[in-house]
N, C-alpha and C. Protein backbone atom coordinates (compact mmCIF):
# COMPACT_ATOMS: atom_id res chain seq x y z
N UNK A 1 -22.33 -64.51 3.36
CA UNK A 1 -21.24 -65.38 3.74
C UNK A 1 -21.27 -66.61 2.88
N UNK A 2 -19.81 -67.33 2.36
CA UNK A 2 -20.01 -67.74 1.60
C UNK A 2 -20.31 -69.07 2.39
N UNK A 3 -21.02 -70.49 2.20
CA UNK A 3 -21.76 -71.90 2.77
C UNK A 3 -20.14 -72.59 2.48
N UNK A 4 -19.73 -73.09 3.84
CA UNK A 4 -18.82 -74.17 4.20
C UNK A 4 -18.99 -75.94 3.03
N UNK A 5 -18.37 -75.90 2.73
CA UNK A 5 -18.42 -77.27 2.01
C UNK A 5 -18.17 -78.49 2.71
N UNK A 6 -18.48 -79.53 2.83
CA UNK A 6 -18.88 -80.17 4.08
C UNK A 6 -18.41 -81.68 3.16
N UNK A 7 -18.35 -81.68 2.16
CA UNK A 7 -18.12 -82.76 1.06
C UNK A 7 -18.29 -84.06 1.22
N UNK A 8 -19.66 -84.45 1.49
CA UNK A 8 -20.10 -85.37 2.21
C UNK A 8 -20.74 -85.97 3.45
N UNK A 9 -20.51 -84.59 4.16
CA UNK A 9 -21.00 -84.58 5.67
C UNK A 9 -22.72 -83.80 5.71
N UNK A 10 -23.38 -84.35 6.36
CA UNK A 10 -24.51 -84.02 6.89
C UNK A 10 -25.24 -83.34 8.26
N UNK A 11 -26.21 -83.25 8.50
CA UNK A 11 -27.10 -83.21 9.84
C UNK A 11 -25.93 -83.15 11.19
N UNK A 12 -25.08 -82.26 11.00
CA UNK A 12 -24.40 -81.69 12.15
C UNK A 12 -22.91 -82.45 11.80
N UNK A 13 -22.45 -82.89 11.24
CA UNK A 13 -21.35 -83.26 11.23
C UNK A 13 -20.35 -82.41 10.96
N UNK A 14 -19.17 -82.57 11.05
CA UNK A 14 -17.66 -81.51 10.90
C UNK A 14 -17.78 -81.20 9.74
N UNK A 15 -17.99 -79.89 9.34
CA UNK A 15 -17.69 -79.06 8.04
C UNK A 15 -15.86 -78.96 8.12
N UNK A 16 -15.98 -79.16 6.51
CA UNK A 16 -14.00 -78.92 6.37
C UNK A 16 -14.14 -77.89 5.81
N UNK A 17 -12.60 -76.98 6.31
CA UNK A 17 -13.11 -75.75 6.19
C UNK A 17 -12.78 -75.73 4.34
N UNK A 18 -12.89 -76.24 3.17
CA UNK A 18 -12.44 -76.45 2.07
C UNK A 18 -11.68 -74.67 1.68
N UNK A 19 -12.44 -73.72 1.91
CA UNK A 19 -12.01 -72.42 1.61
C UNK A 19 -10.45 -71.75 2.04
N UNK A 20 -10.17 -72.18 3.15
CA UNK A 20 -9.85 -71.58 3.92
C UNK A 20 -8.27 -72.18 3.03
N UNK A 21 -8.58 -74.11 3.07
CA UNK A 21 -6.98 -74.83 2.91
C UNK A 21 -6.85 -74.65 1.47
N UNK A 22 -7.78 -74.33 0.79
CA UNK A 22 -7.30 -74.06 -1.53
C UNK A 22 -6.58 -72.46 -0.91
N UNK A 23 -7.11 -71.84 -0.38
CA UNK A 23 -6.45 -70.55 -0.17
C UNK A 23 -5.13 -70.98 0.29
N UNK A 24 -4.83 -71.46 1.26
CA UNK A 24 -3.14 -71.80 1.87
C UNK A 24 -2.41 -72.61 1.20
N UNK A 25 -3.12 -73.70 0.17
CA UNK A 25 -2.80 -74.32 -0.61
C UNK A 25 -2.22 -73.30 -2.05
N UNK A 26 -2.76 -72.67 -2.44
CA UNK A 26 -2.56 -71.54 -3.65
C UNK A 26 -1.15 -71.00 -2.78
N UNK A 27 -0.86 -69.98 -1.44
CA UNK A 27 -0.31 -69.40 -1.07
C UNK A 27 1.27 -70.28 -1.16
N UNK A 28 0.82 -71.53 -0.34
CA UNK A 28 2.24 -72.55 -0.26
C UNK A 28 2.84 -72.97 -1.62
N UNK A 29 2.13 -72.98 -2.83
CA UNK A 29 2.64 -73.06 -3.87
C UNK A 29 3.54 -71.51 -4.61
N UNK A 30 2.42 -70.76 -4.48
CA UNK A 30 3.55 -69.13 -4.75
C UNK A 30 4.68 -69.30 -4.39
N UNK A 31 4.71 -69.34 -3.10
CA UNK A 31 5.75 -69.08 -2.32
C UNK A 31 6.87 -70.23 -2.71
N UNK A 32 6.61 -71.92 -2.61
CA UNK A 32 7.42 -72.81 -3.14
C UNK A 32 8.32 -72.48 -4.50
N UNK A 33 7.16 -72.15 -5.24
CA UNK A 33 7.55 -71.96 -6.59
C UNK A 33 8.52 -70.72 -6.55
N UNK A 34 8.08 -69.68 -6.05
CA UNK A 34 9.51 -68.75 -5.70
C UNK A 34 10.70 -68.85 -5.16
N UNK A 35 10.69 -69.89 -4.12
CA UNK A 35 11.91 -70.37 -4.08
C UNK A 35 12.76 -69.20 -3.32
N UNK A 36 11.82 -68.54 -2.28
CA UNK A 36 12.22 -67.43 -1.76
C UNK A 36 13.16 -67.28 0.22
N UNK A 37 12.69 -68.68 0.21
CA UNK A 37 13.30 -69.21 1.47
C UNK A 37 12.94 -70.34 1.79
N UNK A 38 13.39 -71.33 2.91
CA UNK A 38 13.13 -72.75 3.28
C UNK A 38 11.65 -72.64 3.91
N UNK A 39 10.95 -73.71 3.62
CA UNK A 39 9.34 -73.58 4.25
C UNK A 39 9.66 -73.85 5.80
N UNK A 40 10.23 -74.11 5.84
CA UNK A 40 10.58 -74.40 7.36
C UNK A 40 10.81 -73.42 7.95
N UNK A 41 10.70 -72.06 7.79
CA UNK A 41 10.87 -70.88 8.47
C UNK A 41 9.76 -70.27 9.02
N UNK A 42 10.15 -69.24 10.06
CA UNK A 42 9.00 -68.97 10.26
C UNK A 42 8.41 -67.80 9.45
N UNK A 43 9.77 -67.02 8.72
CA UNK A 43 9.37 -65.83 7.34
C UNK A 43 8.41 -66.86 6.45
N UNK A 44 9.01 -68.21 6.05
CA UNK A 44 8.12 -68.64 5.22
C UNK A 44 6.26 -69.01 5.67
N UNK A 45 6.01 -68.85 7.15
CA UNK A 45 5.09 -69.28 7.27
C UNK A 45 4.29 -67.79 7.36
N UNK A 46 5.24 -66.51 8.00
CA UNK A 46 4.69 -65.74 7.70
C UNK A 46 3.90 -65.03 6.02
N UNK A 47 4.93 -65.55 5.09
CA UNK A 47 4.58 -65.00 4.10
C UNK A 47 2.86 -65.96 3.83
N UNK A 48 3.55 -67.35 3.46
CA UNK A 48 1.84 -68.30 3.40
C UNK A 48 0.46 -67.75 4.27
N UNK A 49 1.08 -67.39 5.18
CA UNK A 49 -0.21 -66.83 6.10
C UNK A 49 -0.77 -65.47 5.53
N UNK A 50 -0.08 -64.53 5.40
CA UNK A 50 -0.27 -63.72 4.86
C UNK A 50 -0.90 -63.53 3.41
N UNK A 51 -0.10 -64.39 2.71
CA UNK A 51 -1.10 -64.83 1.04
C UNK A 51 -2.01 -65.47 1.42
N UNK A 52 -2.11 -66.34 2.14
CA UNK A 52 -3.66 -67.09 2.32
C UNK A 52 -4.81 -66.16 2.60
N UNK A 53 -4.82 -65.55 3.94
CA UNK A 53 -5.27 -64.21 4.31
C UNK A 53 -6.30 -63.28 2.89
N UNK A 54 -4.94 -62.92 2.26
CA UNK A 54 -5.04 -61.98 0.94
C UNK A 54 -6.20 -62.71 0.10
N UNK A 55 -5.96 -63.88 -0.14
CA UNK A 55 -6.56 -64.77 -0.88
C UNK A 55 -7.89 -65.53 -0.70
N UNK A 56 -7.98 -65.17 0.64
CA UNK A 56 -9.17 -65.92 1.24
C UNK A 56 -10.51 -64.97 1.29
N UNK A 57 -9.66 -63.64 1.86
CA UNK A 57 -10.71 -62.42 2.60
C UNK A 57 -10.49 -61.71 0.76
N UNK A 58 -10.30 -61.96 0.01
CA UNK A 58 -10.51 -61.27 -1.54
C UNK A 58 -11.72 -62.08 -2.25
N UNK A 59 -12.50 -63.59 -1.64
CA UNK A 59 -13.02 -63.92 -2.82
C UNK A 59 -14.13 -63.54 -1.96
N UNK A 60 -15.18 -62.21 -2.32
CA UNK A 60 -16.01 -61.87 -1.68
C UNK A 60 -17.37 -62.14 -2.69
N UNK A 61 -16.71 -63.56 -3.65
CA UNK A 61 -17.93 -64.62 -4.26
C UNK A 61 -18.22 -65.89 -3.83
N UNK A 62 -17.37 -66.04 -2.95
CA UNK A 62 -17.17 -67.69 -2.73
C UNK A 62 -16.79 -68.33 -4.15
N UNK A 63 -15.93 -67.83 -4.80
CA UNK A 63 -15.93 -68.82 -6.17
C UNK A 63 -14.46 -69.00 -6.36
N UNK A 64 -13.65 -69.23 -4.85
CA UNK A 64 -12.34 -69.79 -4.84
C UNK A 64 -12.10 -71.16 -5.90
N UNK A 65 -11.63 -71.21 -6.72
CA UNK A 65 -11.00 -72.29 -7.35
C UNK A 65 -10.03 -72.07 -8.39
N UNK A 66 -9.67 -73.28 -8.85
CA UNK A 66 -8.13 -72.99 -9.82
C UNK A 66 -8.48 -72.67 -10.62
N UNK A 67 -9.37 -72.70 -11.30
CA UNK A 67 -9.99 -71.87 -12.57
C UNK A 67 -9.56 -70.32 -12.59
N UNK A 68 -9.86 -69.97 -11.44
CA UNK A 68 -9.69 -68.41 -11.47
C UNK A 68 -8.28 -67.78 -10.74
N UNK A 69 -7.64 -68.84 -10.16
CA UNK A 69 -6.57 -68.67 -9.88
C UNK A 69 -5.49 -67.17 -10.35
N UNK A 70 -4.85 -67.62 -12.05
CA UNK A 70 -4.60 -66.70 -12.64
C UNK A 70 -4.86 -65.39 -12.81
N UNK A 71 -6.51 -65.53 -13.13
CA UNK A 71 -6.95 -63.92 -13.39
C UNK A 71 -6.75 -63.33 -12.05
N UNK A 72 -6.78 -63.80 -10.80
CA UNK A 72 -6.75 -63.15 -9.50
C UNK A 72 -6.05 -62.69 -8.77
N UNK A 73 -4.32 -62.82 -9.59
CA UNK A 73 -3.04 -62.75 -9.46
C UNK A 73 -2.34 -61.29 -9.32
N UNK A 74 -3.61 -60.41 -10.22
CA UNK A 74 -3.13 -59.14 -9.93
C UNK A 74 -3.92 -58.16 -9.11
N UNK A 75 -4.75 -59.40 -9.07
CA UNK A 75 -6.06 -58.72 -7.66
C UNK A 75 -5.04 -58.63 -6.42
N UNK A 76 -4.61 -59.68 -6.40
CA UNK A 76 -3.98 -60.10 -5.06
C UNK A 76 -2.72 -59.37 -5.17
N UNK A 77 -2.25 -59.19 -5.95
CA UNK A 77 -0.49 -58.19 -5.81
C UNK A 77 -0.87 -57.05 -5.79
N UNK A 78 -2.03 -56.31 -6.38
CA UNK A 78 -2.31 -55.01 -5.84
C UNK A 78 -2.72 -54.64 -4.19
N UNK A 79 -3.59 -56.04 -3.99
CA UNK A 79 -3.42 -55.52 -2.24
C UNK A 79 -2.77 -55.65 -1.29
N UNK A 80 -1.30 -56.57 -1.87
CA UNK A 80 -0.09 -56.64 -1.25
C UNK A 80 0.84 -56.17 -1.30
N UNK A 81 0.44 -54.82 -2.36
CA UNK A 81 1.41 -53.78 -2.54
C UNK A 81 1.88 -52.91 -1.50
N UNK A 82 3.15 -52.55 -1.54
CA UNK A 82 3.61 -51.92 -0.31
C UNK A 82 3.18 -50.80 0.01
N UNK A 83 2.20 -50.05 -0.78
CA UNK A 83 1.63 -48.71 -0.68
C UNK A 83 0.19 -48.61 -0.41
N UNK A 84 -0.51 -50.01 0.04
CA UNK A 84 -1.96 -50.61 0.15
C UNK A 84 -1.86 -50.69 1.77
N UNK A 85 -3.22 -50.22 2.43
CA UNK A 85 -2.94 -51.10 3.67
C UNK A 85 -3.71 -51.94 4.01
N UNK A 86 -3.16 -52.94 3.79
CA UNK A 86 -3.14 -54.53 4.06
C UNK A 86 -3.72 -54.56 5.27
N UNK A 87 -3.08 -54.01 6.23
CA UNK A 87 -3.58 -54.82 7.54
C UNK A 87 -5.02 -54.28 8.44
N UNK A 88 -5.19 -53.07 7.39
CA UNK A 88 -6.30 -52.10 7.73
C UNK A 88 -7.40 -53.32 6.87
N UNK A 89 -7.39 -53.36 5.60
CA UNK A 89 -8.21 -54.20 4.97
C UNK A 89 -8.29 -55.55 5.66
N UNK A 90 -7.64 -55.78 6.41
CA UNK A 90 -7.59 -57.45 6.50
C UNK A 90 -8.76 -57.08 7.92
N UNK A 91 -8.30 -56.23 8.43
CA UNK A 91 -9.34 -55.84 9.91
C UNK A 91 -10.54 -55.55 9.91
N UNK A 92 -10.94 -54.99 8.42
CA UNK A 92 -12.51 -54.77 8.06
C UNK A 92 -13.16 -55.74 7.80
N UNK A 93 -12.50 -56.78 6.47
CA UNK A 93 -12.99 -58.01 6.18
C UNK A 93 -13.44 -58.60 7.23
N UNK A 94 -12.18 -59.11 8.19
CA UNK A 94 -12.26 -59.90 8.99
C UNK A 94 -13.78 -59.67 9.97
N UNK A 95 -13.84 -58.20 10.03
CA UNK A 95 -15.05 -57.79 11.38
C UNK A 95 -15.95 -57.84 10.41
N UNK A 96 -16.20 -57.78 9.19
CA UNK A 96 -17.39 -57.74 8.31
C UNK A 96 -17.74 -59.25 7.54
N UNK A 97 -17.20 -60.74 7.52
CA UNK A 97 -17.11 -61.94 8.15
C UNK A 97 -17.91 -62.47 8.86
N UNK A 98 -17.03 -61.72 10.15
CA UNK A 98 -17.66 -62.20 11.60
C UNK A 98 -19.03 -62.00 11.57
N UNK A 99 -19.61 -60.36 11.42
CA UNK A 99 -20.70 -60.39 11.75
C UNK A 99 -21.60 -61.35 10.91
N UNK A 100 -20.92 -61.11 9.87
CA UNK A 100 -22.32 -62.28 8.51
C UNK A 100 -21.87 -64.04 9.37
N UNK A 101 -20.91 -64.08 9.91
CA UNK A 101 -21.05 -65.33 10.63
C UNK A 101 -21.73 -65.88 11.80
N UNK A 102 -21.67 -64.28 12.85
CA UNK A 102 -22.89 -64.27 13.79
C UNK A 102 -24.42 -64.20 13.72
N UNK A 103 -24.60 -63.67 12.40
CA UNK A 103 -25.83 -63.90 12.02
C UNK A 103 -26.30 -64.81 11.79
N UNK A 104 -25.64 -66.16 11.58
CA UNK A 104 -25.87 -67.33 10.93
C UNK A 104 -25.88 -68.16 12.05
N UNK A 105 -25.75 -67.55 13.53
CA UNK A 105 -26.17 -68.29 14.58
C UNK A 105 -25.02 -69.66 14.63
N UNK A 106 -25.30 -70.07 16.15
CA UNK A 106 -23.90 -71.25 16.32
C UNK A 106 -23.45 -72.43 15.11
N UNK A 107 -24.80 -73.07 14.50
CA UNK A 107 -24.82 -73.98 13.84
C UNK A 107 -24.24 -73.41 12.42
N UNK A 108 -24.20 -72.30 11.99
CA UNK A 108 -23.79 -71.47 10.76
C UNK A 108 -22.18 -71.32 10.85
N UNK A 109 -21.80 -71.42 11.85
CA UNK A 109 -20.44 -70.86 12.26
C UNK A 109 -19.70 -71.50 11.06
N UNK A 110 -18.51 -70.13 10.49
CA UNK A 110 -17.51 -70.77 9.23
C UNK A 110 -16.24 -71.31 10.12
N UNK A 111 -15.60 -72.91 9.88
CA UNK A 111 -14.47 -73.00 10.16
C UNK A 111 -13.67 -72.30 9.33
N UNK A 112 -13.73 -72.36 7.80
CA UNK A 112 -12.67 -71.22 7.49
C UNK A 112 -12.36 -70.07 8.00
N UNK A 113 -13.50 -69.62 8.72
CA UNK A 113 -13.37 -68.42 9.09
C UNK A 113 -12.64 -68.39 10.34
N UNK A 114 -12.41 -69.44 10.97
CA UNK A 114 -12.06 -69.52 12.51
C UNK A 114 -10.83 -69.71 12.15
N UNK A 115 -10.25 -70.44 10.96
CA UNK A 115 -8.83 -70.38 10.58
C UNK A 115 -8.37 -69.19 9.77
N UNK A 116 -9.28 -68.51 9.36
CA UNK A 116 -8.19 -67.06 9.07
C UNK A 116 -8.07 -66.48 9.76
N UNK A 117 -8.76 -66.32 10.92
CA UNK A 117 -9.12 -65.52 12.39
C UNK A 117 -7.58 -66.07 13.09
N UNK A 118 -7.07 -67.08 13.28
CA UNK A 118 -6.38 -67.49 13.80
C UNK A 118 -4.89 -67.25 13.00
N UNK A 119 -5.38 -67.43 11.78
CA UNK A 119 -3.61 -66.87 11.07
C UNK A 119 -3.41 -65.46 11.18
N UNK A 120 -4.73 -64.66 11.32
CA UNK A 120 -4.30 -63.27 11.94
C UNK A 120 -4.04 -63.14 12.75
N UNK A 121 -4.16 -63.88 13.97
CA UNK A 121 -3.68 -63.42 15.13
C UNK A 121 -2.13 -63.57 15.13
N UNK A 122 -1.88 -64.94 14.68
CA UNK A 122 -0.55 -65.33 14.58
C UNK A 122 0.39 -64.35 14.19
N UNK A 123 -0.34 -63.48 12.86
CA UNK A 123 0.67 -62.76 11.79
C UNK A 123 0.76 -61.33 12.97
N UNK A 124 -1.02 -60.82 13.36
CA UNK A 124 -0.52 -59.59 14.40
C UNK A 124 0.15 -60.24 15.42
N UNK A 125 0.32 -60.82 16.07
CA UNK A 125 0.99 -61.06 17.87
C UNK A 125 2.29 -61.60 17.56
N UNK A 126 2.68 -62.37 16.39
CA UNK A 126 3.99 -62.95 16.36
C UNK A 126 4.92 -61.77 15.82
N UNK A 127 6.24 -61.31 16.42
CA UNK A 127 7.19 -60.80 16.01
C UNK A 127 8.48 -61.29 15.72
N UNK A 128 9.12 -60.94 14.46
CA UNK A 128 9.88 -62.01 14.05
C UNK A 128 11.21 -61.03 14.22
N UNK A 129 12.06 -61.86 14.46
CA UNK A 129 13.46 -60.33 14.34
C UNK A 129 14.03 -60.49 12.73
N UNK A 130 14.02 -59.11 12.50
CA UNK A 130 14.14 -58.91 10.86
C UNK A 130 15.68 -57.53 11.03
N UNK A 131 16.27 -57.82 10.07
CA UNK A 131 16.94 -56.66 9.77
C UNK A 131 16.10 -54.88 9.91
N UNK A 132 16.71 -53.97 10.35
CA UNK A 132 16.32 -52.39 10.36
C UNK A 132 16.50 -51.96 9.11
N UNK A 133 15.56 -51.84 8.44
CA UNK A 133 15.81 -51.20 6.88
C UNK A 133 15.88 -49.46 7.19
N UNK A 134 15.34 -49.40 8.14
CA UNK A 134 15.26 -47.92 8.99
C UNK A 134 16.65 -47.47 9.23
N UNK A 135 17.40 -48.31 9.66
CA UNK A 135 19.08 -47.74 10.33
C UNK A 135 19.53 -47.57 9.28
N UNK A 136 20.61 -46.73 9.67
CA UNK A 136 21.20 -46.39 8.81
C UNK A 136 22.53 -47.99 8.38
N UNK A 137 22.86 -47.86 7.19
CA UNK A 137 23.79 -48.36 6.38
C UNK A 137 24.56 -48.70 6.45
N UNK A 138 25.74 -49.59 6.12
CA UNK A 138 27.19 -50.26 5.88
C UNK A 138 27.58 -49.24 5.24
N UNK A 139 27.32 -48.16 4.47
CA UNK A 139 27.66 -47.30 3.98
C UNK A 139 28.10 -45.94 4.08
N UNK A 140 27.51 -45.69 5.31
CA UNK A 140 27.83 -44.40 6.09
C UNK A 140 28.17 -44.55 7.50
N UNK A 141 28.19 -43.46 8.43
CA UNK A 141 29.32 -43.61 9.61
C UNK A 141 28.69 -44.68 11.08
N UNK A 142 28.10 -45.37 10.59
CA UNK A 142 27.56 -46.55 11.76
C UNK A 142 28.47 -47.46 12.41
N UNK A 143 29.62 -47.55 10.88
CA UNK A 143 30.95 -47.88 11.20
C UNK A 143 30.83 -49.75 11.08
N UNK A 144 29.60 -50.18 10.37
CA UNK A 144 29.49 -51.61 9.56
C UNK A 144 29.98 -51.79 8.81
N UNK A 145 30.60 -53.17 8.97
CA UNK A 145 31.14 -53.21 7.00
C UNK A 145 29.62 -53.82 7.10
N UNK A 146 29.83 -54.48 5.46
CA UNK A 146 29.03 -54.74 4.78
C UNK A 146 28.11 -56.42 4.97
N UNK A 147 28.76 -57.31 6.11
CA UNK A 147 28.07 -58.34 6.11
C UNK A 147 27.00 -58.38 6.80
N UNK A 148 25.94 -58.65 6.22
CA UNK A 148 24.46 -58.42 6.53
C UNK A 148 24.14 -59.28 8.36
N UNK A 149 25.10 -60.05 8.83
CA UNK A 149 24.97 -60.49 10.05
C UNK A 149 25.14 -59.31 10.88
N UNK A 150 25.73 -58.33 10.76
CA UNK A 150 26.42 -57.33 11.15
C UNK A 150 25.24 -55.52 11.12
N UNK A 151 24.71 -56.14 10.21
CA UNK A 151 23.04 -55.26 10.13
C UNK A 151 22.52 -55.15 11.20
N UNK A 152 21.90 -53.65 11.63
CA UNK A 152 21.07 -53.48 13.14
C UNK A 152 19.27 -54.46 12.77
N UNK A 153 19.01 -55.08 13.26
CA UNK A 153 17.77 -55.88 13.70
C UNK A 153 16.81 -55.05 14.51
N UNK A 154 15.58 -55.51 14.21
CA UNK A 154 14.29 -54.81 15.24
C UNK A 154 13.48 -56.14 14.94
N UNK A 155 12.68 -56.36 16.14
CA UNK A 155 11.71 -56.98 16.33
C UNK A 155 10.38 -56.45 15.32
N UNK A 156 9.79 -57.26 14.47
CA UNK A 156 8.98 -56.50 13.61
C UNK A 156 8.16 -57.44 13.87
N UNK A 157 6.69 -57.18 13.20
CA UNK A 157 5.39 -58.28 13.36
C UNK A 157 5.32 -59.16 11.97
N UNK A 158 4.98 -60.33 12.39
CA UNK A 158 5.34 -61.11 11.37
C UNK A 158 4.55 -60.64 9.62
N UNK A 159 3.50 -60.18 9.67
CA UNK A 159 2.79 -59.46 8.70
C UNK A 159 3.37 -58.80 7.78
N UNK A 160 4.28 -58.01 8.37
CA UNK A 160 5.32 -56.77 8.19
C UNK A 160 6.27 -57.72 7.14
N UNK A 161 6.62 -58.94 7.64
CA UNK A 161 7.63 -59.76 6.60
C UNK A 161 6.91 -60.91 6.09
N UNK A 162 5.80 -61.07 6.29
CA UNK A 162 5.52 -61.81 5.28
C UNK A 162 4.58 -61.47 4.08
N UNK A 163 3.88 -59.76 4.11
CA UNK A 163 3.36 -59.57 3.20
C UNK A 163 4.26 -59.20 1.89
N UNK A 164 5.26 -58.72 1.80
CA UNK A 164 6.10 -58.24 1.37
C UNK A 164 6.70 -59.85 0.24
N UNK A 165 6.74 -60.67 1.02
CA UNK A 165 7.31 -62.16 0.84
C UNK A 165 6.23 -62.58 0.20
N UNK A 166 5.22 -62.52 0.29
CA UNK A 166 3.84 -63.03 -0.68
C UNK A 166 3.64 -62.20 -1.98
N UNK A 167 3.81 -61.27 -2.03
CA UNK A 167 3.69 -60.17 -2.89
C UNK A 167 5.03 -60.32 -3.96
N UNK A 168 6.50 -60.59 -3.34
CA UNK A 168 7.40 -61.36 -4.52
C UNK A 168 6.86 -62.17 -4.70
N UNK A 169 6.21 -63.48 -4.23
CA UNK A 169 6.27 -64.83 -4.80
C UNK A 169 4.79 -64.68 -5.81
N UNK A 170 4.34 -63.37 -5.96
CA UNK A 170 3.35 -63.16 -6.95
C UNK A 170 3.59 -62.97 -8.07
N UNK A 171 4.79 -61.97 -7.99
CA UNK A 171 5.32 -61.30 -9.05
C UNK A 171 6.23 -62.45 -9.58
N UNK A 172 7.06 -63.33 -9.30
CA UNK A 172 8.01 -64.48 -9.53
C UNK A 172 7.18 -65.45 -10.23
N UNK A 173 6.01 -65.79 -10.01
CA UNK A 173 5.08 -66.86 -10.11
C UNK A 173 5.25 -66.90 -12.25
């Protein structure tokens, strides 16, 4: 497990989780820089959560920094590829983490880790209503025209739309 950076703190004091916010920090910039929706959404928070996630549970060196940023760009779009499963990987990491965090007993405990733990929950339990890419079409007998307000909707999990949304703002970057 990689050692919490504490950047100044000592003999029991609040570790910041430094890992956890360069990861959400990297993610909120993708995504800005793509220019793929208002941050004020909750797609947009899904997608950040989701790249952070990707980005956090991938550096299995602890050697998160901007240095390596770049080269890691296609690390990270390959496991946000739509044909990867993401949320299977994110469930192993996460339980394989934990345990190297339980081993390290109460005083070891990672806050980063307690904040990716928590953006997963967010990304599994939150469902966002998204368009049915499943239904059928404006194009055939559903009897839609074509304005996308007018599209059948399903409740989907936020993961579902924001990995997809992290994975453009990779490729855009």
């Amino acid at each position: 497990m990689r050692p919490d950076c504490s950047y100044g703190t000592s003999g029991g004091e609040l570790a910041v989780p430094m890992a956890w916010m360069y990861a959400e920090y990297i993610a909120d910039e993708l995504l800005r820089t793509g220019d793929l929706m208002p941050p004020t959404t909750f797609e947009f928070r899904a997608g950040r959560d989701a790249l952070a996630l990707t980005i956090f549970l991938s550096d299995t060196e602890g050697e998160l920094s901007g240095i390596r940023v770049i080269s890691q760009m296609e690390h990270w779009r390959s496991l946000t590829a739509h044909d990867q499963p993401w949320e299977e990987w994110v469930r192993e990491r996460l339980a394989h983490l934990e345990q190297e965090d339980l081993a390290l007993g109460e005083e070891g405990r990672s806050p980063d880790l307690r904040l990716a733990r928590a953006a997963w929950q967010w990304l599994d339990e939150t469902e966002l209503l998204a368009a049915d890419l499943d239904a059928p079409g404006p194009w055939n007998d559903a009897g839609l025209d074509s304005c996308e307000e007018d599209a059948p909707k399903v409740w989907t999990p936020a993961w579902q739309l924001g990995l997809p949304l992290g994975h453009l703002a990779i490729h855009l970057f």
